[in-house]
C-alpha atoms as a PDB file:
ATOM      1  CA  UNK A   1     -74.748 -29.431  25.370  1.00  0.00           C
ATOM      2  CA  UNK A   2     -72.071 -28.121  23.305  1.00  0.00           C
ATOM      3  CA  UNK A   3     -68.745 -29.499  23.623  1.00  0.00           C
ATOM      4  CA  UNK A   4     -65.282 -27.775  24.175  1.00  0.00           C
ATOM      5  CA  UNK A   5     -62.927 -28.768  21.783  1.00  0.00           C
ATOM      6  CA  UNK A   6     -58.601 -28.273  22.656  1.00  0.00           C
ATOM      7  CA  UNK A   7     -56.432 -28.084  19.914  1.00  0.00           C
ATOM      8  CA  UNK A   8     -53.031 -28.394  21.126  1.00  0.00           C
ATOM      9  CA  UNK A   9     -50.172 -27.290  18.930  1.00  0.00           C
ATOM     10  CA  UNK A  10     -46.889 -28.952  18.867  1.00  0.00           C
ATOM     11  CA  UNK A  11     -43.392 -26.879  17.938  1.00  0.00           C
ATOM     12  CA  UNK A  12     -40.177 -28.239  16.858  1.00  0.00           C
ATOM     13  CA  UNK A  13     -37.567 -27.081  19.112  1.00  0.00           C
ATOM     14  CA  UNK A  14     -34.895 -25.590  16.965  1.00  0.00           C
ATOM     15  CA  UNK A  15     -31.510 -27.026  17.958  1.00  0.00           C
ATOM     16  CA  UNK A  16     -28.634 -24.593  17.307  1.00  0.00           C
ATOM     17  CA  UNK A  17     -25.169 -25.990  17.294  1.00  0.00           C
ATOM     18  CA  UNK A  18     -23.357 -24.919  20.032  1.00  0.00           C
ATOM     19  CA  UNK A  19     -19.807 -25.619  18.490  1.00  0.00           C
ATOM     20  CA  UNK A  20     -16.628 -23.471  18.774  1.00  0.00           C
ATOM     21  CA  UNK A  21     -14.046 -22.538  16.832  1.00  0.00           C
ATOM     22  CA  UNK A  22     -10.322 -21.490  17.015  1.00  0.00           C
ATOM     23  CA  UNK A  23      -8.076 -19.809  14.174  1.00  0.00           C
ATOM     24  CA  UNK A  24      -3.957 -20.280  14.128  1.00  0.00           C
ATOM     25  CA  UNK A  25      -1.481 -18.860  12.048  1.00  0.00           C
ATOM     26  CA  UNK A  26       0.346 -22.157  10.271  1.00  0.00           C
ATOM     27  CA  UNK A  27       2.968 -20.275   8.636  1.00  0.00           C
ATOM     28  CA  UNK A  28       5.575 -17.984  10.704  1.00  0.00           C
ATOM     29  CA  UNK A  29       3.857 -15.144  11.804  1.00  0.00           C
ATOM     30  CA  UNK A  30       1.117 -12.821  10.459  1.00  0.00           C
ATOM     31  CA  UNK A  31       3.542 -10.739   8.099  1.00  0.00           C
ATOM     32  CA  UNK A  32       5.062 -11.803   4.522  1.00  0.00           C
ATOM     33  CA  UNK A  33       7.800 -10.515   2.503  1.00  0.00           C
ATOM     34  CA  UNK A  34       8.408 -10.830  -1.019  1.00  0.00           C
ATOM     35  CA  UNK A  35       9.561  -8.950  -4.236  1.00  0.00           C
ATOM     36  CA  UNK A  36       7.069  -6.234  -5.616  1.00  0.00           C
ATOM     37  CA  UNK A  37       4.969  -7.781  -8.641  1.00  0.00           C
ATOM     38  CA  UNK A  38       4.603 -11.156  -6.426  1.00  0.00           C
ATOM     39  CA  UNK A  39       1.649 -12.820  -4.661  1.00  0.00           C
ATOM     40  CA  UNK A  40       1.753 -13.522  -1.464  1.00  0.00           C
ATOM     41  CA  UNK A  41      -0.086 -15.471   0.842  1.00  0.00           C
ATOM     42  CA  UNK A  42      -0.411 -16.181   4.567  1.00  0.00           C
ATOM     43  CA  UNK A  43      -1.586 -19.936   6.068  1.00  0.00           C
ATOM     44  CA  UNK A  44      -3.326 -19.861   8.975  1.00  0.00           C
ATOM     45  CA  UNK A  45      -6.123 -23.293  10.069  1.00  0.00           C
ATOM     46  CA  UNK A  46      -9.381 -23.118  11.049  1.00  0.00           C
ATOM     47  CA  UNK A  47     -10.313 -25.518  13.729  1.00  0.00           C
ATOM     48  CA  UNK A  48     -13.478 -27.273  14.817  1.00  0.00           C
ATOM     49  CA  UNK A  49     -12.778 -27.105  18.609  1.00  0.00           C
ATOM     50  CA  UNK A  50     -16.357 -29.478  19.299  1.00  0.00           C
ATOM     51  CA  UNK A  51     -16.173 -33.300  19.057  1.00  0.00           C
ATOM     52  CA  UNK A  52     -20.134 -33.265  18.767  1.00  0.00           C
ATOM     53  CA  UNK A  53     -21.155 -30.140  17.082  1.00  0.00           C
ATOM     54  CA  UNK A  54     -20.808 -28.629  14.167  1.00  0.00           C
ATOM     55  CA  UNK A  55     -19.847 -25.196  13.666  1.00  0.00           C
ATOM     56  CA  UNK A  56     -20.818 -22.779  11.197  1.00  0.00           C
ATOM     57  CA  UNK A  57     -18.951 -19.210  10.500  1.00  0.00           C
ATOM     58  CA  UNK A  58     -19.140 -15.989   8.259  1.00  0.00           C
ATOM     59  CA  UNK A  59     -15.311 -14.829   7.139  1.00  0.00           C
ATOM     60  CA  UNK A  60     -15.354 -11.658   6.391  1.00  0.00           C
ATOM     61  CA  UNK A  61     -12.406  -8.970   5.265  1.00  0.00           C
ATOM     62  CA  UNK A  62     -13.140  -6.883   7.780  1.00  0.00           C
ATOM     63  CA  UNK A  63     -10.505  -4.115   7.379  1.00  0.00           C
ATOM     64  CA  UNK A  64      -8.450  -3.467   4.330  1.00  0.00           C
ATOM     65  CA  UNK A  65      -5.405  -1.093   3.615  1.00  0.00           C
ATOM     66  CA  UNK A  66      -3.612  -1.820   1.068  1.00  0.00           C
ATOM     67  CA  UNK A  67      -2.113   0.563  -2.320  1.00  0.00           C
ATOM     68  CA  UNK A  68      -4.781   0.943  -4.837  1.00  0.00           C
ATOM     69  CA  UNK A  69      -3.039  -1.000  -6.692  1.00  0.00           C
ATOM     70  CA  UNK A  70      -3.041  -3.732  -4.878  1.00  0.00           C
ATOM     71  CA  UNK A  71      -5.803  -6.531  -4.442  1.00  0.00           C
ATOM     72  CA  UNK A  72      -6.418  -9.131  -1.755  1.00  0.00           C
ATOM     73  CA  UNK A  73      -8.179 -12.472  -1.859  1.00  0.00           C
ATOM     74  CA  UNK A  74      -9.184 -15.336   0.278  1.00  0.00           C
ATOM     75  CA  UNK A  75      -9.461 -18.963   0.417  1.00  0.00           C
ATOM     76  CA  UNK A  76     -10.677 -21.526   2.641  1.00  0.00           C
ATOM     77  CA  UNK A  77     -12.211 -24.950   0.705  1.00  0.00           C
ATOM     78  CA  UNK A  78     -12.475 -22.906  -2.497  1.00  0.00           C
ATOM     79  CA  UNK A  79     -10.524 -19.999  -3.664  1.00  0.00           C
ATOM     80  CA  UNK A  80     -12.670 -17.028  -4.200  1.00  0.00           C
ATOM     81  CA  UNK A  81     -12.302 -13.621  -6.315  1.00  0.00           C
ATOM     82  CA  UNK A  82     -10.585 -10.309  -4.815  1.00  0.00           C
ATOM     83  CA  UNK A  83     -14.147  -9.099  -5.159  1.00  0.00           C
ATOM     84  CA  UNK A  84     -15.406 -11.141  -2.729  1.00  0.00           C
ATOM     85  CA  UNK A  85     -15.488  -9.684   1.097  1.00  0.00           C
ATOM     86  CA  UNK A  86     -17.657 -12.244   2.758  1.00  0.00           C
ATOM     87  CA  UNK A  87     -18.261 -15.722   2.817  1.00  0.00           C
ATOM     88  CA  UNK A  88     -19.632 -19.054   4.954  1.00  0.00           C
ATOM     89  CA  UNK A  89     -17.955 -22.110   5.929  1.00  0.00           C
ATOM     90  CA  UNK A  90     -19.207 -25.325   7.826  1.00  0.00           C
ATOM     91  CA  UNK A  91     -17.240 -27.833   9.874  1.00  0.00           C
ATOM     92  CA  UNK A  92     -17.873 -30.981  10.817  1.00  0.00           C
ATOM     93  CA  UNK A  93     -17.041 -31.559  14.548  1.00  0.00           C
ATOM     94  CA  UNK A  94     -13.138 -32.087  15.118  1.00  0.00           C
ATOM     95  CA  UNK A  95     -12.656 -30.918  11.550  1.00  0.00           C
ATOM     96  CA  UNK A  96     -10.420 -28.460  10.464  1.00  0.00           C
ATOM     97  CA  UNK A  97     -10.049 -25.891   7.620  1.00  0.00           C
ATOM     98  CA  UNK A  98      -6.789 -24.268   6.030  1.00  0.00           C
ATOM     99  CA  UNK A  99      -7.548 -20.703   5.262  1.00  0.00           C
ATOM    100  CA  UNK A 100      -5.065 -18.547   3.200  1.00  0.00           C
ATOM    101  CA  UNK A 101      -5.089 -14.898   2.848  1.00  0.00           C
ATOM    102  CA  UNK A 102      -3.508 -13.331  -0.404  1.00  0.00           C
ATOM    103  CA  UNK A 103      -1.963 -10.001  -1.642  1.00  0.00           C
ATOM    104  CA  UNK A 104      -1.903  -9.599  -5.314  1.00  0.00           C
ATOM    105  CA  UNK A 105       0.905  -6.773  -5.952  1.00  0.00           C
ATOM    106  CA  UNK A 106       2.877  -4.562  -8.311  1.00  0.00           C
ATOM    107  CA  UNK A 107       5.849  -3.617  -9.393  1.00  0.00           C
ATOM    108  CA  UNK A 108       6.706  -0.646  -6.820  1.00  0.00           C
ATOM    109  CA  UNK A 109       7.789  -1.741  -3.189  1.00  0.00           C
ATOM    110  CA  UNK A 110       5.116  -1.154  -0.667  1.00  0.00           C
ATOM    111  CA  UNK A 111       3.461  -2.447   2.050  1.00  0.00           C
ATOM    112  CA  UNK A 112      -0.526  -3.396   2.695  1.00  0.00           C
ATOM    113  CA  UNK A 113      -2.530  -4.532   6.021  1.00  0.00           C
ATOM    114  CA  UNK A 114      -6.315  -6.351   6.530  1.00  0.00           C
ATOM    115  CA  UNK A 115      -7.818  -7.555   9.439  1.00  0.00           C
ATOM    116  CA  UNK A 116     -10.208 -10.270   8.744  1.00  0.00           C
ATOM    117  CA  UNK A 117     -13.201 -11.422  11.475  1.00  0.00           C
ATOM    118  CA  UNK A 118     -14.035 -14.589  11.971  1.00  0.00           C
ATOM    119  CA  UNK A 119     -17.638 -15.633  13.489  1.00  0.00           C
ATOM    120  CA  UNK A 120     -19.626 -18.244  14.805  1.00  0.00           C
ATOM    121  CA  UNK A 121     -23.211 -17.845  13.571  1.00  0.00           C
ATOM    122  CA  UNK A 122     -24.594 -19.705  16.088  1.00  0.00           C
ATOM    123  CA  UNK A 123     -22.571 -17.940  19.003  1.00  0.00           C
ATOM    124  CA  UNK A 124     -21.887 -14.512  17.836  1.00  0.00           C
ATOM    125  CA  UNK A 125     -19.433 -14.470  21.025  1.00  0.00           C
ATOM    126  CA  UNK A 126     -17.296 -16.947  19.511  1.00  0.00           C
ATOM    127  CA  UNK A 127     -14.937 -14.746  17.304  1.00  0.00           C
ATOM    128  CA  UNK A 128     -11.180 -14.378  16.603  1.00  0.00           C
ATOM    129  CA  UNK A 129      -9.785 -11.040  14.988  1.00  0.00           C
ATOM    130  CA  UNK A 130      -6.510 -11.794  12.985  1.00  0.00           C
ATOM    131  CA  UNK A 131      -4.026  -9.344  10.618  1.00  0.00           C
ATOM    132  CA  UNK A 132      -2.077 -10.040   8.051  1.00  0.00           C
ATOM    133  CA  UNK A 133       0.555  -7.897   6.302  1.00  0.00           C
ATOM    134  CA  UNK A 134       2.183  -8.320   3.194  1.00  0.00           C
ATOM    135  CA  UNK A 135       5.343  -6.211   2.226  1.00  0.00           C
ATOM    136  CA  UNK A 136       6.993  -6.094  -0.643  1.00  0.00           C
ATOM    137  CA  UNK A 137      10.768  -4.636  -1.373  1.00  0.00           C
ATOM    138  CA  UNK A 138      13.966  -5.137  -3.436  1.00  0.00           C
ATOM    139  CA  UNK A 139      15.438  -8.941  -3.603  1.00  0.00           C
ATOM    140  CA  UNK A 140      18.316  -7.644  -1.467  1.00  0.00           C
ATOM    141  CA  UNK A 141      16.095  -7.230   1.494  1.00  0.00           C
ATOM    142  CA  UNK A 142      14.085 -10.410   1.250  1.00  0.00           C
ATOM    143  CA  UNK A 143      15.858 -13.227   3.179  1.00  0.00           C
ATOM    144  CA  UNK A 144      15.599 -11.977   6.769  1.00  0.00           C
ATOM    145  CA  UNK A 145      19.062 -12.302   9.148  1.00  0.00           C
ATOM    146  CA  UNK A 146      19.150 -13.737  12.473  1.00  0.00           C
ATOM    147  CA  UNK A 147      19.689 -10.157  13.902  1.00  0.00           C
ATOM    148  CA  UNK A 148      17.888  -6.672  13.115  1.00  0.00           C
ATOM    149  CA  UNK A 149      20.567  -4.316  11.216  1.00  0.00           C
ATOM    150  CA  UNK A 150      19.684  -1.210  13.040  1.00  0.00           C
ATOM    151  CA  UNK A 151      19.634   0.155  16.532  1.00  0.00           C
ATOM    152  CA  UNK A 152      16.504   2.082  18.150  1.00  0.00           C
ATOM    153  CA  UNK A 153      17.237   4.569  21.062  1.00  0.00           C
ATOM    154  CA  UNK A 154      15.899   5.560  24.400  1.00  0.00           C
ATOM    155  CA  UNK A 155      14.148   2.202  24.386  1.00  0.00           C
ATOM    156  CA  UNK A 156      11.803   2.491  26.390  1.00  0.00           C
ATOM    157  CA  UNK A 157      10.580   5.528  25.244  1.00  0.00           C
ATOM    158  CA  UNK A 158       7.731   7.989  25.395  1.00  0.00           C
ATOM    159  CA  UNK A 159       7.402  10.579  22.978  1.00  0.00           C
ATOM    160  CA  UNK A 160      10.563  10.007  20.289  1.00  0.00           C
ATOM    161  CA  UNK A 161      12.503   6.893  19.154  1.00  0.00           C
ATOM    162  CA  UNK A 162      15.829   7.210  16.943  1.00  0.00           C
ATOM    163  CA  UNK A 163      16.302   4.951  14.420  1.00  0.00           C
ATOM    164  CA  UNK A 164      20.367   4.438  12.837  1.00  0.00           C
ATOM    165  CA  UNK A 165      19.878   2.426  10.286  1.00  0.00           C
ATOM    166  CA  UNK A 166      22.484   0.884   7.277  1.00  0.00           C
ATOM    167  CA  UNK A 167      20.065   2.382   4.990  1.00  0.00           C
ATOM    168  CA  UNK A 168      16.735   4.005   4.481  1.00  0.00           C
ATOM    169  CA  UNK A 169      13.888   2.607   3.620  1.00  0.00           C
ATOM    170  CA  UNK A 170       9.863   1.994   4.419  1.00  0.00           C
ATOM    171  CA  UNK A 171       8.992   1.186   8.184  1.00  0.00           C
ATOM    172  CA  UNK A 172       6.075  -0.270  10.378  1.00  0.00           C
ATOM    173  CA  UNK A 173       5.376  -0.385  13.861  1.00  0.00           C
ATOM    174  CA  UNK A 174       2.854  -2.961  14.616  1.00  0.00           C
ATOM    175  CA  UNK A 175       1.386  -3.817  18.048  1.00  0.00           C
ATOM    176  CA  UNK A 176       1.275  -7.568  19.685  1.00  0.00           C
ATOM    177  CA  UNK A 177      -1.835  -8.759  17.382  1.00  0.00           C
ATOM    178  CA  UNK A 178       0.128  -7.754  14.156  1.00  0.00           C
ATOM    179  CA  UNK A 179      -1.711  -4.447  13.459  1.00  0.00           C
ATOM    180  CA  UNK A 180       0.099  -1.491  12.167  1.00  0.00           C
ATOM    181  CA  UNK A 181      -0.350   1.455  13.927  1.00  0.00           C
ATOM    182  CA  UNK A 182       2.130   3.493  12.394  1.00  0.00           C
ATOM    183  CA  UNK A 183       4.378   3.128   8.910  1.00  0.00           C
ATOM    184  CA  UNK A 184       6.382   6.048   6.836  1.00  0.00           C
ATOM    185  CA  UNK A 185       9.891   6.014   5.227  1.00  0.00           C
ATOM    186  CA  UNK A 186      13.102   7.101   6.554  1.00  0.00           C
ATOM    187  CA  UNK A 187      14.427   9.697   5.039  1.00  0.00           C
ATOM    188  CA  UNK A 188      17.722   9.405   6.615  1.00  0.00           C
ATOM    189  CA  UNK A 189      19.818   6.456   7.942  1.00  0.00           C
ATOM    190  CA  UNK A 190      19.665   8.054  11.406  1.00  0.00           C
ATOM    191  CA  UNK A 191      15.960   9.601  12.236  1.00  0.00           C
ATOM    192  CA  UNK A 192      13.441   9.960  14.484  1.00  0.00           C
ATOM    193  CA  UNK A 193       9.994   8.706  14.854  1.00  0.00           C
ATOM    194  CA  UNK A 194       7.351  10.461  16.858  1.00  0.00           C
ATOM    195  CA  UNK A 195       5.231   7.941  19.120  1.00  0.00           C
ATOM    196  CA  UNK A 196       3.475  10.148  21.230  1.00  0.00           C
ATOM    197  CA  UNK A 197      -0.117   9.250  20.421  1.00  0.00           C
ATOM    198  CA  UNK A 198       0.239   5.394  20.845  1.00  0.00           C
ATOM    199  CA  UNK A 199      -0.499   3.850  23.706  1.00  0.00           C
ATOM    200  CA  UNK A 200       1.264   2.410  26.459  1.00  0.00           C
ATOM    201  CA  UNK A 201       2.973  -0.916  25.364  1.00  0.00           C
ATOM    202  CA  UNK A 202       4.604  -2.844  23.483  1.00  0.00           C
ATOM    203  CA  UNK A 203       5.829  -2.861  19.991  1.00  0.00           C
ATOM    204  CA  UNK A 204       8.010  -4.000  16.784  1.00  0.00           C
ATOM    205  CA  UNK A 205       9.538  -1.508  14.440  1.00  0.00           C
ATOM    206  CA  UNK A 206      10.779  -3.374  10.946  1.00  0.00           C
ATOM    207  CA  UNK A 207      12.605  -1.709   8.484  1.00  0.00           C
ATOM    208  CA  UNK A 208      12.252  -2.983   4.725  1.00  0.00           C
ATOM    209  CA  UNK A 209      15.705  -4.396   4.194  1.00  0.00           C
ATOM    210  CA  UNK A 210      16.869  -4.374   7.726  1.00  0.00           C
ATOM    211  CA  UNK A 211      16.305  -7.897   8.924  1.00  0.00           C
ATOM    212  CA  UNK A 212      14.205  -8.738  11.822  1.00  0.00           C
ATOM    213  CA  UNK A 213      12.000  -6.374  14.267  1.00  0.00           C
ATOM    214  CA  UNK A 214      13.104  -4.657  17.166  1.00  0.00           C
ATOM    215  CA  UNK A 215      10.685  -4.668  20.001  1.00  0.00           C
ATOM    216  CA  UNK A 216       9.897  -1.426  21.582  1.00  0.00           C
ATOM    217  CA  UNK A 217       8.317  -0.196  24.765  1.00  0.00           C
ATOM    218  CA  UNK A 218       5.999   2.900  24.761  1.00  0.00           C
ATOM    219  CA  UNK A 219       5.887   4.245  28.518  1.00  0.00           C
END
C-alpha cells in the first residue's frame, strides 16, 4: 500500500511599513533672494508622521528650470552633488529629517524654479509635491519692505494686468503652491502683462527690487 506523503510549505508574510510622512517649509516661504554669484538654500523638515512605523522615501528633483548656468543640489542627512537627481531616506517612527534645497548661481541676476517629489515607497499614495525658487538681483533689491512698491490694475482681471512700477526689472507670477507660471522683464515702469491662458485663480506677481508680492485674481 503506498503511502501519500503532504509537504506543506510555509511563507513568511512580508510586513511592509505602513508609515506616513509630511514635508514643511522651515524657513519663510518657498522663494529666496540673494545677490547673483551666491548660494542659496531653502529649509524645509521631513517628518515621520507614525509613532510605530518606519517610513521609507525616494526624493527626487522632479522638475528643474533654472539658467544653464546655474546648478542645484540637495541635502537631507548628507549633502549630495548637483549631479545627483534621486535619492532614499529612512525614518525612524516620530523622527524627523531637515532637508535643504540649493541654487548654486552666477554673476548675472536671474531667477530659477524646481519642483521636487517626495514618496513613500511603501505607499506610493503618500506623496507631497513642493517648489522652490531662488532669485537673484542687485544688493539694492535684496532686503524686502513691509509693502510692495508697485501697483497692479484691474485687479481682478481676465485677460491684461498693468503693472506701474518705480523701476523695471525681472517678474514672476507664481500660483498658491509656489510654481511659476509665468516670468519676463518689464520693459517699462508702467506695462502690461497678458494673463489670458492661466487659469482661474489666484496669484502673486513679484518684481525683482520691488518688495513684496501683490496677490492677483484671474477671473
Amino acid at each position: 500500500m503506498k503511502k501519500l506523503i503532504i509537504i506543506f510549505f510555509f511563507f513568511p508574510t512580508l510586513a511592509f511599513s505602513q508609515g506616513t510622512f509630511d514635508v514643511v517649509y522651515t524657513t519663510t516661504d518657498s522663494m529666496v533672494y540673494d545677490t547673483p554669484g551666491a548660494f542659496m538654500s531653502i529649509h524645509t523638515t521631513i517628518h515621520n508622521l507614525s509613532a510605530t512605523d518606519s517610513v521609507k522615501l525616494n526624493i527626487f528633483k522632479q522638475f528643474i528650470d533654472i539658467p544653464s548656468t546655474w546648478e542645484t543640489a540637495i541635502c537631507t542627512d548628507v549633502c549630495y552633488p548637483s549631479t545627483v537627481n534621486s535619492v532614499n531616506l529612512s525614518l525612524a517612527p516620530s523622527d524627523s529629517q531637515e532637508f535643504v534645497f540649493y541654487f548654486y548661481t552666477d554673476l548675472v541676476a536671474d531667477s530659477g524654479y524646481a519642483k521636487v517629489l517626495y514618496t513613500n515607497l511603501n505607499i506610493p499614495s503618500n506623496t507631497v509635491l513642493h517648489g522652490y525658487h531662488g532669485i537673484t538681483q542687485s544688493p539694492l533689491g535684496i532686503s524686502e519692505k513691509e509693502e510692495a512698491t508697485f501697483s497692479v490694475y484691474p485687479n481682478p482681471a481676465t485677460d491684461v494686468i498693468n503693472v506701474k512700477s518705480n523701476s523695471t526689472g525681472f517678474y514672476i507670477i507664481s500660483d498658491a503652491l509656489g510654481c511659476v507660471v509665468l516670468k519676463g522683464r518689464l520693459a517699462t515702469i508702467q506695462s502690461s502683462i497678458a494673463i489670458s491662458n492661466l487659469s482661474k485663480g489666484f496669484y502673486f506677481l513679484t518684481i525683482q527690487g520691488q518688495g513684496k508680492s501683490v496677490k492677483i485674481l484671474k477671473q
